[in-house]
C-alpha atoms as a PDB file:
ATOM      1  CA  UNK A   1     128.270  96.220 109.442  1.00  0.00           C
ATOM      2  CA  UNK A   2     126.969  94.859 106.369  1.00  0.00           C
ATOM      3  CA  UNK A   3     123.441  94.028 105.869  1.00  0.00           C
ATOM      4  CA  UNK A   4     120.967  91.898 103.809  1.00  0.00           C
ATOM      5  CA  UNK A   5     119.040  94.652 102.966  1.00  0.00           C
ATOM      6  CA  UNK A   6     119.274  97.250 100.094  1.00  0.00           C
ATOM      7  CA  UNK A   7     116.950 100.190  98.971  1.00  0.00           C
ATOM      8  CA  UNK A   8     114.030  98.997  97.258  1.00  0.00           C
ATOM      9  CA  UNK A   9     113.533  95.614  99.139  1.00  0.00           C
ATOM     10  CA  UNK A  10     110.554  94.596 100.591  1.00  0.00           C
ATOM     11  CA  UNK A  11     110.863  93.314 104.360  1.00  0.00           C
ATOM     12  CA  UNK A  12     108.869  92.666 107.443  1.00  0.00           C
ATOM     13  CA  UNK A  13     109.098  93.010 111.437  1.00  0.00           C
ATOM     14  CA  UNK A  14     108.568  90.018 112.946  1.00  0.00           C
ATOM     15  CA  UNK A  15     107.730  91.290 116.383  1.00  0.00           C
ATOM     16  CA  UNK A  16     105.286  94.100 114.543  1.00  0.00           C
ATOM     17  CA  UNK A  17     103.462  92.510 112.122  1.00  0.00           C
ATOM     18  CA  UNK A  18     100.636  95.027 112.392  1.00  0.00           C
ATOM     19  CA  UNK A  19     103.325  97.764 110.176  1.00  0.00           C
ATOM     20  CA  UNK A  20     102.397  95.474 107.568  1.00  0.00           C
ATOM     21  CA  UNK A  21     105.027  95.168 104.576  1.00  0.00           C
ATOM     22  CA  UNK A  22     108.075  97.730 104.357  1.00  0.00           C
ATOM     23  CA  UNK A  23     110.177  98.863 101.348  1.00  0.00           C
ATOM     24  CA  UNK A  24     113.599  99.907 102.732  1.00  0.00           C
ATOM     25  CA  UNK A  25     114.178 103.532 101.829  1.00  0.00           C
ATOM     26  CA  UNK A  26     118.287 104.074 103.036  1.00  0.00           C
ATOM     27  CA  UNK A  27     120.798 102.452 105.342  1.00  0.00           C
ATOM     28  CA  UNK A  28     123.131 104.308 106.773  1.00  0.00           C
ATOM     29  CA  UNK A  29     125.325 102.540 109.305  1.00  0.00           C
ATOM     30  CA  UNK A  30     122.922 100.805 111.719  1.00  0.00           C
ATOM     31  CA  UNK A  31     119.929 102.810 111.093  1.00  0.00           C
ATOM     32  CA  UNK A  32     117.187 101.571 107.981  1.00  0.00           C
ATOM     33  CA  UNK A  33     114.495 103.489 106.761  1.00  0.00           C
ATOM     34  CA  UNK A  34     111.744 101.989 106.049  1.00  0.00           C
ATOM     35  CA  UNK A  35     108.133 103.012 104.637  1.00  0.00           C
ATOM     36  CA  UNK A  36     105.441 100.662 106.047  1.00  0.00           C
ATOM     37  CA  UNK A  37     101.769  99.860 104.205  1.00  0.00           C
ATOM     38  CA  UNK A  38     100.209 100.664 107.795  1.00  0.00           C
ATOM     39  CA  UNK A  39     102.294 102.977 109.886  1.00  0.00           C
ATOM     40  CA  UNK A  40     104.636 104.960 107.216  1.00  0.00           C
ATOM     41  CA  UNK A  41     107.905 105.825 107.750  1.00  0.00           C
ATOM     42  CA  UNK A  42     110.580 104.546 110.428  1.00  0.00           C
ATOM     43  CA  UNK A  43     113.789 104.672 111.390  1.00  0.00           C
ATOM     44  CA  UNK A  44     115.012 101.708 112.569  1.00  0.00           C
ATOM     45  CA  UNK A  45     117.814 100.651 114.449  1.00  0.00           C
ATOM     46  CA  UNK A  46     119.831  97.424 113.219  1.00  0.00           C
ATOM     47  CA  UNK A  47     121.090  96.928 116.054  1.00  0.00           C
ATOM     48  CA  UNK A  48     117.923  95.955 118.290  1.00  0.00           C
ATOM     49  CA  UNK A  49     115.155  95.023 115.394  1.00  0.00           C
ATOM     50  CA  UNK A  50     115.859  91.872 113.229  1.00  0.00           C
ATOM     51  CA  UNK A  51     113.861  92.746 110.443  1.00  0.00           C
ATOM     52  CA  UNK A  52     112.563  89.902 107.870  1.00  0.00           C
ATOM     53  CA  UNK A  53     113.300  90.011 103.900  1.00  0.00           C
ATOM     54  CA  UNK A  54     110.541  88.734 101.822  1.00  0.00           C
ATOM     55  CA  UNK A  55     110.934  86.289  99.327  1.00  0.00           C
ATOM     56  CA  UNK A  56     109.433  87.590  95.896  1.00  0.00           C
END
């Protein structure tokens, strides 16, 4: 699977805005890790999050 995403990009979750922004950390296969401004660090799953790039 090949995503939008690569480490260093700033992103969002659409259904948790309250994380605030993200900087993805790694992909590997499905799963992103992401640092977030207001929860830290997650692993999420591709599969079942859309996650939201943010145009700079």
């Amino acid at each position: 699977m090949i995503f939008e995403f690569e480490p260093g990009d700033k992103v969002y979750n659409p259904q948790n805005k309250g994380w605030g922004i993200g900087q993805v950390q790694s992909i590997i296969k499905d799963k992103i890790t992401i640092n977030f401004q207001n929860v830290g660090k997650k692993v999420i799953n591709a599969k079942n999050i859309e996650l939201k790039k943010l145009n700079e």
